[in-house]
Structure formats: structure tokens, C-alpha cells
PDB file of N, CA and C in Angstrom:
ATOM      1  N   UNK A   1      71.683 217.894 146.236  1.00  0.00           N
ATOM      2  CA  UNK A   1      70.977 216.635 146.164  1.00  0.00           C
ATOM      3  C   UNK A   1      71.701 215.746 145.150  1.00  0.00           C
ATOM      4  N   UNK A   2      71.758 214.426 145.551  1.00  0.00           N
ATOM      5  CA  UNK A   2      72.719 213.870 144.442  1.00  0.00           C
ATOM      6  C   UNK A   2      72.021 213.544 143.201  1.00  0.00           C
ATOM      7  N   UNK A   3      72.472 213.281 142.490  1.00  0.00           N
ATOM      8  CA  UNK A   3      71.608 213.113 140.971  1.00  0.00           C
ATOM      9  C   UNK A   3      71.427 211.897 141.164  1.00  0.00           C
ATOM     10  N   UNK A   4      70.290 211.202 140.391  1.00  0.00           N
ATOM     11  CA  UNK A   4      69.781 210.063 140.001  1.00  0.00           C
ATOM     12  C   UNK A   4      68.705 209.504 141.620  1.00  0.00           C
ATOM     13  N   UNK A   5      68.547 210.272 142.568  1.00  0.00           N
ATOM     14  CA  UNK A   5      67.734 209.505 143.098  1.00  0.00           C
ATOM     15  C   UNK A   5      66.619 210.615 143.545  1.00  0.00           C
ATOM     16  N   UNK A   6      65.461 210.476 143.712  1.00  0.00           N
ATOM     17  CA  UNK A   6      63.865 210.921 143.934  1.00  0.00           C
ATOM     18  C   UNK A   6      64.224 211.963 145.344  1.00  0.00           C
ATOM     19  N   UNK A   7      63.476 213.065 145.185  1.00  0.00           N
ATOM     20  CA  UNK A   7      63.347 213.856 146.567  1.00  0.00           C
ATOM     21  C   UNK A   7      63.104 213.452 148.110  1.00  0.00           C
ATOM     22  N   UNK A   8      61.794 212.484 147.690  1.00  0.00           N
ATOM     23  CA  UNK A   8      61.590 211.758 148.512  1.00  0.00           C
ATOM     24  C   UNK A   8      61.994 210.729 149.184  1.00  0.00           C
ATOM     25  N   UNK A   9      62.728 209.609 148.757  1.00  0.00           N
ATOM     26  CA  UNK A   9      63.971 208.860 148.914  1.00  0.00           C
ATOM     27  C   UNK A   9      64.999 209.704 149.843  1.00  0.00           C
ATOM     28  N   UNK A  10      65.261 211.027 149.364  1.00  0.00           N
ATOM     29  CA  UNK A  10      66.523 211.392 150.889  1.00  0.00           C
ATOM     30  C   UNK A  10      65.881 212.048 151.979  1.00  0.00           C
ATOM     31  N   UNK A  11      64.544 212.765 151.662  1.00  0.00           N
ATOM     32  CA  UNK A  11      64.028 213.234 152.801  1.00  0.00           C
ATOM     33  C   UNK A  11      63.973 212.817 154.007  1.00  0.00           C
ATOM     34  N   UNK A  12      64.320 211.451 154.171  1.00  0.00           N
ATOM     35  CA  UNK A  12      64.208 210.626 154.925  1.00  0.00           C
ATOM     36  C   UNK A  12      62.103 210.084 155.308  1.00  0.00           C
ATOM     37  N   UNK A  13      61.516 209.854 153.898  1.00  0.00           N
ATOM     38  CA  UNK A  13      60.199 209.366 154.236  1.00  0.00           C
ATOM     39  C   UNK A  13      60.579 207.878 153.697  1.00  0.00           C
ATOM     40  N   UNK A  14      60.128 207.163 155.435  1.00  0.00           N
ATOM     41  CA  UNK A  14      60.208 206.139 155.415  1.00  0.00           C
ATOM     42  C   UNK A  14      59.088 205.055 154.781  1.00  0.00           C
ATOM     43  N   UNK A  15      57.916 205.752 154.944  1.00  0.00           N
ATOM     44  CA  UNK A  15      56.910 205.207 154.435  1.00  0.00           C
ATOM     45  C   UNK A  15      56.615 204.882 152.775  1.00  0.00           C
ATOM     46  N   UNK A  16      57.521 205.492 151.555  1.00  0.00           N
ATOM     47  CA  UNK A  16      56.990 205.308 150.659  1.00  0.00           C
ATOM     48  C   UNK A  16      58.452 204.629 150.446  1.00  0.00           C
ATOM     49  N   UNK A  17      58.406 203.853 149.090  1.00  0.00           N
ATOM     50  CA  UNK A  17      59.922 203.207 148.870  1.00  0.00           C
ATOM     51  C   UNK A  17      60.266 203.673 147.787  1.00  0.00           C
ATOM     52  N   UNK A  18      61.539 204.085 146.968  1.00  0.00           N
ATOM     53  CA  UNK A  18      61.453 204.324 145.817  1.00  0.00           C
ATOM     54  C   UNK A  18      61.344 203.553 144.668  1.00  0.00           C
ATOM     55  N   UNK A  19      61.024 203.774 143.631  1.00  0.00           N
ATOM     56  CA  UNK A  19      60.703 203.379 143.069  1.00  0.00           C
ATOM     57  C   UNK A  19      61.160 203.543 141.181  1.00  0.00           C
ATOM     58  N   UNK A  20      62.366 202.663 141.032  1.00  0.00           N
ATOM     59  CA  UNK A  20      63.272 203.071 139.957  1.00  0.00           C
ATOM     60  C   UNK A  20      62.620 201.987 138.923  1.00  0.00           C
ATOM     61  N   UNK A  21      62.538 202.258 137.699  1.00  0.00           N
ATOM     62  CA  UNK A  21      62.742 201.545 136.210  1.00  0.00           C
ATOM     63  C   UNK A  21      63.179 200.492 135.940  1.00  0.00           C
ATOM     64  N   UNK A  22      63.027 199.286 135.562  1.00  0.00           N
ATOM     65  CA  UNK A  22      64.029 198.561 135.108  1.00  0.00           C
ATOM     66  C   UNK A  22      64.338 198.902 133.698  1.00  0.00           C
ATOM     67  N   UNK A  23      65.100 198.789 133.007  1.00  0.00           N
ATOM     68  CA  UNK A  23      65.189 199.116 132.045  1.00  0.00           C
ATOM     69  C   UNK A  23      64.558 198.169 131.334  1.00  0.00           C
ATOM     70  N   UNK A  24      63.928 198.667 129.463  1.00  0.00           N
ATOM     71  CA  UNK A  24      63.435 197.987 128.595  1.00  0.00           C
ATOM     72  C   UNK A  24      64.421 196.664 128.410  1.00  0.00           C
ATOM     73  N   UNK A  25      64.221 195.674 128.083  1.00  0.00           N
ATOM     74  CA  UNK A  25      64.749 194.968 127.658  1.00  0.00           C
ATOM     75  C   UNK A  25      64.850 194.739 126.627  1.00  0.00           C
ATOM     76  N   UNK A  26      65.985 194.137 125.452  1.00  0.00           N
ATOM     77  CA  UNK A  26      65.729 194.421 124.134  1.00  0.00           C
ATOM     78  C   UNK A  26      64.860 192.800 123.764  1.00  0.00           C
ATOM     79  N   UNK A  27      64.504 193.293 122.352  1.00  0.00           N
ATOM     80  CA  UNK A  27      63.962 191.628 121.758  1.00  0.00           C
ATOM     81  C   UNK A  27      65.091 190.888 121.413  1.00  0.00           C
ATOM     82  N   UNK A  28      64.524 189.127 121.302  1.00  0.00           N
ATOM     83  CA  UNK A  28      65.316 188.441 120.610  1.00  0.00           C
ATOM     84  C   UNK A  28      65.568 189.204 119.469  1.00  0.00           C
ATOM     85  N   UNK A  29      66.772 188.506 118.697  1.00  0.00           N
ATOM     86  CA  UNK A  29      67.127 189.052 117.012  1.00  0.00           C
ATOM     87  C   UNK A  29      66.853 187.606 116.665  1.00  0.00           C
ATOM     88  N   UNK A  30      66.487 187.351 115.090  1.00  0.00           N
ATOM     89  CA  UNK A  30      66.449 186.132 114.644  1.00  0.00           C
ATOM     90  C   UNK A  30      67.921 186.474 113.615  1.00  0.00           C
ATOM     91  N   UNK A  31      68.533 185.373 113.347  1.00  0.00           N
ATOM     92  CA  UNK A  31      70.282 185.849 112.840  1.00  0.00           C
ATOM     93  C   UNK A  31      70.003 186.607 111.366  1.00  0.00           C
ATOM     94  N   UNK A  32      69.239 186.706 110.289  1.00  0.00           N
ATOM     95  CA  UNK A  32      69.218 188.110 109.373  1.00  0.00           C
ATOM     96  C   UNK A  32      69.030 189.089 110.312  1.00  0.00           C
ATOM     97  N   UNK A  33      68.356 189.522 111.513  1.00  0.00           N
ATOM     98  CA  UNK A  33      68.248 190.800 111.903  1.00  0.00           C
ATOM     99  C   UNK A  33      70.164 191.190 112.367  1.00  0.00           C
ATOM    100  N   UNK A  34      70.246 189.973 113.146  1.00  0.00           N
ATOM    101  CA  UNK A  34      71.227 190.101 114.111  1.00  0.00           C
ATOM    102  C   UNK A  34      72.628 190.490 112.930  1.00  0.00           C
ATOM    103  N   UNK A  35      72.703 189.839 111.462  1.00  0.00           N
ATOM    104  CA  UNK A  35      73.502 189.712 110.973  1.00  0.00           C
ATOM    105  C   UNK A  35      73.596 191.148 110.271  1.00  0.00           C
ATOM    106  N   UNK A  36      72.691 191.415 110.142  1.00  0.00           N
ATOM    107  CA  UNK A  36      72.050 192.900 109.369  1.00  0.00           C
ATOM    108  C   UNK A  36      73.031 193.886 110.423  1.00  0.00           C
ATOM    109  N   UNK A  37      72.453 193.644 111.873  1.00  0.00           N
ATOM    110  CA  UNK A  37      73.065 194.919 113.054  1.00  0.00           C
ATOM    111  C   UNK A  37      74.552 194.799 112.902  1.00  0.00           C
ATOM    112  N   UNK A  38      75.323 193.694 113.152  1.00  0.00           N
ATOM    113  CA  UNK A  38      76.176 193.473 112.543  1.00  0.00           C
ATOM    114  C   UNK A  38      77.297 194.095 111.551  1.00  0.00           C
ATOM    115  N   UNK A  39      76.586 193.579 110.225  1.00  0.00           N
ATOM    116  CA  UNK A  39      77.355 194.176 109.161  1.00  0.00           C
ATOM    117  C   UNK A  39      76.803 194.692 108.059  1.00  0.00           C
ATOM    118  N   UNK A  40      75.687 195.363 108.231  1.00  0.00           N
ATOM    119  CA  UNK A  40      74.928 195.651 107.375  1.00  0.00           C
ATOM    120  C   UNK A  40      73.985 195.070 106.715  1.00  0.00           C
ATOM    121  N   UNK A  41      73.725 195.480 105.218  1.00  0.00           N
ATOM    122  CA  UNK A  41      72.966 195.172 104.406  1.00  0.00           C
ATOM    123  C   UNK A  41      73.776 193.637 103.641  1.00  0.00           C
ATOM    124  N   UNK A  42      73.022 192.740 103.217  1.00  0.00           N
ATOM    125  CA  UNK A  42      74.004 192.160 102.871  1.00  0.00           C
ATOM    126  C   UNK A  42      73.941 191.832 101.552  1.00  0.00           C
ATOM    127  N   UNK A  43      74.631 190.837 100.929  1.00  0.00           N
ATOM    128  CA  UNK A  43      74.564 191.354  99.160  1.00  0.00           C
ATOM    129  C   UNK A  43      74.239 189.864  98.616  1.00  0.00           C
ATOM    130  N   UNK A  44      74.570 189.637  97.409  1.00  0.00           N
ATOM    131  CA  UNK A  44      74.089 188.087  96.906  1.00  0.00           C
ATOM    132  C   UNK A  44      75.125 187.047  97.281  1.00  0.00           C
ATOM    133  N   UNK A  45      76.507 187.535  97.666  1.00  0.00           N
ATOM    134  CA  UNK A  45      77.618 186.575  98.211  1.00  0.00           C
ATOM    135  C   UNK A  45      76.979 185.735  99.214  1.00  0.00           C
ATOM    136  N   UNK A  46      76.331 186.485 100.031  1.00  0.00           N
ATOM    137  CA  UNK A  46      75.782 186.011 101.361  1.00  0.00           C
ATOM    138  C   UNK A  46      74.435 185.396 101.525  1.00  0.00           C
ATOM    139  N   UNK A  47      74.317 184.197 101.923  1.00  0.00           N
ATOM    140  CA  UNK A  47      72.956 183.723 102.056  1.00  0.00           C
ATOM    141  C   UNK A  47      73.267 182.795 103.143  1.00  0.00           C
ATOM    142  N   UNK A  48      71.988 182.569 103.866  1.00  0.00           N
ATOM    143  CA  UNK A  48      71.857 181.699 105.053  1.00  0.00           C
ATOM    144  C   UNK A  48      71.040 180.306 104.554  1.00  0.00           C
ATOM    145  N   UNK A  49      72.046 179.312 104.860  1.00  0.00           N
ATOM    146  CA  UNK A  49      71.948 177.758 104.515  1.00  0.00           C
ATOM    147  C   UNK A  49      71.012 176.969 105.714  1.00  0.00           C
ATOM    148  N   UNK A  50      70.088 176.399 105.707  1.00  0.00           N
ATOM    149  CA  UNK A  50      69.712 175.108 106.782  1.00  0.00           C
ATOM    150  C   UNK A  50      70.413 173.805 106.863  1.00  0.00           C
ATOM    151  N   UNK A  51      71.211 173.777 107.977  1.00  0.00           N
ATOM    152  CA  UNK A  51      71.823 172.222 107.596  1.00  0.00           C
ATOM    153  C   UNK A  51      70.805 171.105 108.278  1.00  0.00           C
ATOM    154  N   UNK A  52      71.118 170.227 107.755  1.00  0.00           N
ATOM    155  CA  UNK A  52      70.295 168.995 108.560  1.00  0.00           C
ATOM    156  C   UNK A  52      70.601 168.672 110.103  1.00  0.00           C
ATOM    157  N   UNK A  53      69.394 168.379 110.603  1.00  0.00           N
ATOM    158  CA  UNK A  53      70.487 167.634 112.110  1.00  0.00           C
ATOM    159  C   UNK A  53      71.707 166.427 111.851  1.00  0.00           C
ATOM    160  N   UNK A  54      72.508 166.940 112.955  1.00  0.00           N
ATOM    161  CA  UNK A  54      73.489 165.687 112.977  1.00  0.00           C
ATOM    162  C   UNK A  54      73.179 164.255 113.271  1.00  0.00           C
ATOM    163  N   UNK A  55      74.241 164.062 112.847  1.00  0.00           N
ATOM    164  CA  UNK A  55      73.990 162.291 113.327  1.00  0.00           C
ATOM    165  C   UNK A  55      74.393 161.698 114.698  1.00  0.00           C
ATOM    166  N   UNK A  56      73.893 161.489 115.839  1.00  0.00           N
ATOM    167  CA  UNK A  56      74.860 160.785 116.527  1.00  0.00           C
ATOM    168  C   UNK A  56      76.583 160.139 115.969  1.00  0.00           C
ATOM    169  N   UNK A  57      77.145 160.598 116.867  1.00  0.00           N
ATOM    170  CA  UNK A  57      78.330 159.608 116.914  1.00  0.00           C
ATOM    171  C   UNK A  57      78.826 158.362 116.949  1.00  0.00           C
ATOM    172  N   UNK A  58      78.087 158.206 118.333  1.00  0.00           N
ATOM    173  CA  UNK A  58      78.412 156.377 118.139  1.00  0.00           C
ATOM    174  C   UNK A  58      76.800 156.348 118.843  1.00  0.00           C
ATOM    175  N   UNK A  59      76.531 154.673 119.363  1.00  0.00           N
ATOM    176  CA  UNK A  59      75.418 154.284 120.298  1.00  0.00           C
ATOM    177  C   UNK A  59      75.972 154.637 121.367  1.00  0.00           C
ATOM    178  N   UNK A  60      75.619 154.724 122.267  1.00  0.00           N
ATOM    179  CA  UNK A  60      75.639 154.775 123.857  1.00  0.00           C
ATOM    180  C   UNK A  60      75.497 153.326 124.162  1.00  0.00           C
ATOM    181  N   UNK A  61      76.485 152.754 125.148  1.00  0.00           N
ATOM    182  CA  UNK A  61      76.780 151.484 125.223  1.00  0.00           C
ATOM    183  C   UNK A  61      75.514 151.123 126.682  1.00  0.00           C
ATOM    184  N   UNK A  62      74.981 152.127 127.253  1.00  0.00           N
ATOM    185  CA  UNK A  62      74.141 151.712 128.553  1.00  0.00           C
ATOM    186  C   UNK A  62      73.390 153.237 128.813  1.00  0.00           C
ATOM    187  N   UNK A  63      72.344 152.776 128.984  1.00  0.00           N
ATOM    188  CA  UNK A  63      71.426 154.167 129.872  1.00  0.00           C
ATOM    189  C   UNK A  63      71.840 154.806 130.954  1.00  0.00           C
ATOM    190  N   UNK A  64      71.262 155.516 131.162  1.00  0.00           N
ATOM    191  CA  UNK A  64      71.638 156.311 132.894  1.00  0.00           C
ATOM    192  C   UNK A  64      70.462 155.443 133.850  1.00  0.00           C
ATOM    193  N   UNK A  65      69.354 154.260 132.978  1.00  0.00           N
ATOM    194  CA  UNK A  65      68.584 153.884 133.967  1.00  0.00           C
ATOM    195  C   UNK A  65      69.627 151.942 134.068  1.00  0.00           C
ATOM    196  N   UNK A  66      69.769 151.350 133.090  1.00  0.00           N
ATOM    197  CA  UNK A  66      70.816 150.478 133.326  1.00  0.00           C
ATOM    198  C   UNK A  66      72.179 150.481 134.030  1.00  0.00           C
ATOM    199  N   UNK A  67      72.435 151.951 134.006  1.00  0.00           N
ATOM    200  CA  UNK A  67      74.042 152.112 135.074  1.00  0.00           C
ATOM    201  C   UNK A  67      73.359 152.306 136.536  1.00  0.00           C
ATOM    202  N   UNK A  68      72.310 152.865 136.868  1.00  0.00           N
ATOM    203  CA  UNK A  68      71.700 152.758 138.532  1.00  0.00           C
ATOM    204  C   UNK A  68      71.355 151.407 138.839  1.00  0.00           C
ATOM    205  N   UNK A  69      70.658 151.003 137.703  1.00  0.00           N
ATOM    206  CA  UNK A  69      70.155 149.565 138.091  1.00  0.00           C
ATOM    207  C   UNK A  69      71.791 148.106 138.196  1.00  0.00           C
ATOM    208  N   UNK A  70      72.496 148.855 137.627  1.00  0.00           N
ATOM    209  CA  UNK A  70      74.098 147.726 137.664  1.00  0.00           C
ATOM    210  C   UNK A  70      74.062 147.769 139.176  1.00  0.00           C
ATOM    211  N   UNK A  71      74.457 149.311 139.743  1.00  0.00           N
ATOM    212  CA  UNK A  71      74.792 149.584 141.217  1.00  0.00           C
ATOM    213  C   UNK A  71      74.308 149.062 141.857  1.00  0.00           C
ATOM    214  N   UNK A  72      72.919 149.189 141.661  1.00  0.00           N
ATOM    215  CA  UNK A  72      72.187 149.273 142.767  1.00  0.00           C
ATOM    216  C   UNK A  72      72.410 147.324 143.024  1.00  0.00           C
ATOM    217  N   UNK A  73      72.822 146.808 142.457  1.00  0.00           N
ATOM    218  CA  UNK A  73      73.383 145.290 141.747  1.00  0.00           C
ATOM    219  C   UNK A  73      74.811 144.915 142.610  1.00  0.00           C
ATOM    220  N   UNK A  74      75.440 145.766 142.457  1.00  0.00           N
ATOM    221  CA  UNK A  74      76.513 145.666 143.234  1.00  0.00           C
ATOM    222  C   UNK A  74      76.393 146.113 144.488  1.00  0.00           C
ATOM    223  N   UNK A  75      75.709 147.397 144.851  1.00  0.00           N
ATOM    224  CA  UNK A  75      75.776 147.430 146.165  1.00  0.00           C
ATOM    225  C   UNK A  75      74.746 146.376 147.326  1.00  0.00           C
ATOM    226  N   UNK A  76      73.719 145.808 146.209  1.00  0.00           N
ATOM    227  CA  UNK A  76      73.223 144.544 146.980  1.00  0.00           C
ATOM    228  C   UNK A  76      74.103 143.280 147.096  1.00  0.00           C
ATOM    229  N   UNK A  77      74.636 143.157 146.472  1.00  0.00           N
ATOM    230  CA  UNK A  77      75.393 141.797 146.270  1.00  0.00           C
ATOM    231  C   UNK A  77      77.141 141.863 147.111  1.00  0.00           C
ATOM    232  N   UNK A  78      77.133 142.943 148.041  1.00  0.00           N
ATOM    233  CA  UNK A  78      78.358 143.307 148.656  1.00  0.00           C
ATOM    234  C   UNK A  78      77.880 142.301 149.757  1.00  0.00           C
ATOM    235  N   UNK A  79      79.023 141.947 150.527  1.00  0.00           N
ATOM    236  CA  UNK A  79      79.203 141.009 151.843  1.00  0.00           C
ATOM    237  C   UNK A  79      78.920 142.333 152.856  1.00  0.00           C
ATOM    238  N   UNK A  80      77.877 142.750 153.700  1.00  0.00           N
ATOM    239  CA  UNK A  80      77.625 143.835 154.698  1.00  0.00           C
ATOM    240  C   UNK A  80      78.983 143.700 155.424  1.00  0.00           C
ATOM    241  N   UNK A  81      79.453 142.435 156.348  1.00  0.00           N
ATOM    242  CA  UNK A  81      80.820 142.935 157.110  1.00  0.00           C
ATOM    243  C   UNK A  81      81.845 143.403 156.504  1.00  0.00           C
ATOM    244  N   UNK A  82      82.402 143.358 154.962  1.00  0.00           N
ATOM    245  CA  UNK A  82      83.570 143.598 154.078  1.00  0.00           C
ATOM    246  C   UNK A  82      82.902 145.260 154.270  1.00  0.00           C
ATOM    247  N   UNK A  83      81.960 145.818 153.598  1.00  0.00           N
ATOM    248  CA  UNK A  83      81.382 146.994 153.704  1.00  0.00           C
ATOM    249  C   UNK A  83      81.642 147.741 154.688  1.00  0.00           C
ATOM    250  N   UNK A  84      81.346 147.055 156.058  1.00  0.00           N
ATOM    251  CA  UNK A  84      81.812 148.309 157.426  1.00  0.00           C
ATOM    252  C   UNK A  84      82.755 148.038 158.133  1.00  0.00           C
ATOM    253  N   UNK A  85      84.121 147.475 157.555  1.00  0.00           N
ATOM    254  CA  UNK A  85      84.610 147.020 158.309  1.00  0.00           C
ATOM    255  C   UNK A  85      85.936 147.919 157.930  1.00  0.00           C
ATOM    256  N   UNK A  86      86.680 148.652 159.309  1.00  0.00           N
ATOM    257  CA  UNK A  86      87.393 149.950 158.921  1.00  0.00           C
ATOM    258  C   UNK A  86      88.373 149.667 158.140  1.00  0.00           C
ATOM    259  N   UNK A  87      88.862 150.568 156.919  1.00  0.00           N
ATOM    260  CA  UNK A  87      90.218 150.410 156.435  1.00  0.00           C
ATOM    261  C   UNK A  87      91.580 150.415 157.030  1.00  0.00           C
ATOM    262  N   UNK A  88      92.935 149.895 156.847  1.00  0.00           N
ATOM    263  CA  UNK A  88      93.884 150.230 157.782  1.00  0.00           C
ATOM    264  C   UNK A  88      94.024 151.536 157.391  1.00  0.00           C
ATOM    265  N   UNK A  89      94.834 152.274 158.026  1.00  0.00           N
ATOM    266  CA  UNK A  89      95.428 154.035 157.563  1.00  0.00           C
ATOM    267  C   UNK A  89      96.486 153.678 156.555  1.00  0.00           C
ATOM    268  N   UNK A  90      96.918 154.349 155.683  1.00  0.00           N
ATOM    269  CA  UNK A  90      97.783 154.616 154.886  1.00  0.00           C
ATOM    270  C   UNK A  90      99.144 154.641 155.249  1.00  0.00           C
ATOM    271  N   UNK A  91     100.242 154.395 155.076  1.00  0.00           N
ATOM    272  CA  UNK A  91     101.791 154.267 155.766  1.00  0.00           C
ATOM    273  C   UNK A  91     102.409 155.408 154.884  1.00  0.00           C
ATOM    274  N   UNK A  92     102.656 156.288 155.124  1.00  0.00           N
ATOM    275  CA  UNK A  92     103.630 157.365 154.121  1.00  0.00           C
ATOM    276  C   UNK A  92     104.961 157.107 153.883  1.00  0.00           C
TER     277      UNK A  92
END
């Protein structure tokens, strides 16, 4: 019988299904635990700092709701025949 699977599973019984474990999953670590698993114990050299949030970089020059609303600007304000009217093909 091969190892790792249930008696019942090769008997060929179709009626029951097997039925394996998932494994535990581990917990989050918060970073002293994680730093601890790591590298141990740690000593007075070592301490964990809070920095502030950052600052943005620059402004953002337009929204993601002002760049739809540009389009939607341009694609009204297109001439409809320039729009469907076929391109020539390309000359290589």
C-alpha cells in the first residue's frame, strides 16, 4: 500500500472521498518576534525606531477623474468622418 494515503481511498470506495489536513498555518510575526527568530536575543545596540510617514514628492499635476473627463473631451470634440475614415497601409 503506498504510504501517505487512507485504506479506503485505494480500495476503490467510491462513495466516501478522502479526506487529508491542510496543514496549520503559522501566525503573523510582529518584527521583535520575527527579528528574535532571526537572530536571536537582542542586546542594547539594537532597538526598533518609528519613523514618521513620508512626504509626498511632488503634487500630482491632474486626477485619474480630470484625465477621463479631458478624453472623454477629446473624443467628443473629434470630427466623426476623420474618426472612421480608413488609414492608408504603411509602404515598407
Amino acid at each position: 500500500m503506498p504510504a501517505g494515503f487512507p485504506p479506503r481511498a485505494i480500495a476503490g470506495s467510491r462513495s466516501t472521498v478522502p479526506f487529508w489536513r491542510k496543514p496549520d498555518r503559522l501566525r503573523p510575526l510582529d518584527e521583535a518576534a520575527a527579528y528574535a527568530r532571526c537572530h536571536g536575543d537582542r542586546d542594547e545596540s539594537v532597538r526598533i525606531v518609528q519613523l514618521p510617514p513620508r512626504r509626498a514628492r511632488y503634487d500630482l499635476l491632474a486626477t485619474g477623474e480630470e484625465i477621463r473627463r479631458r478624453f472623454e473631451e477629446r473624443i467628443d470634440g473629434r470630427d466623426p468622418e476623420t474618426a472612421l475614415a480608413p488609414t492608408p497601409p504603411a509602404t515598407a
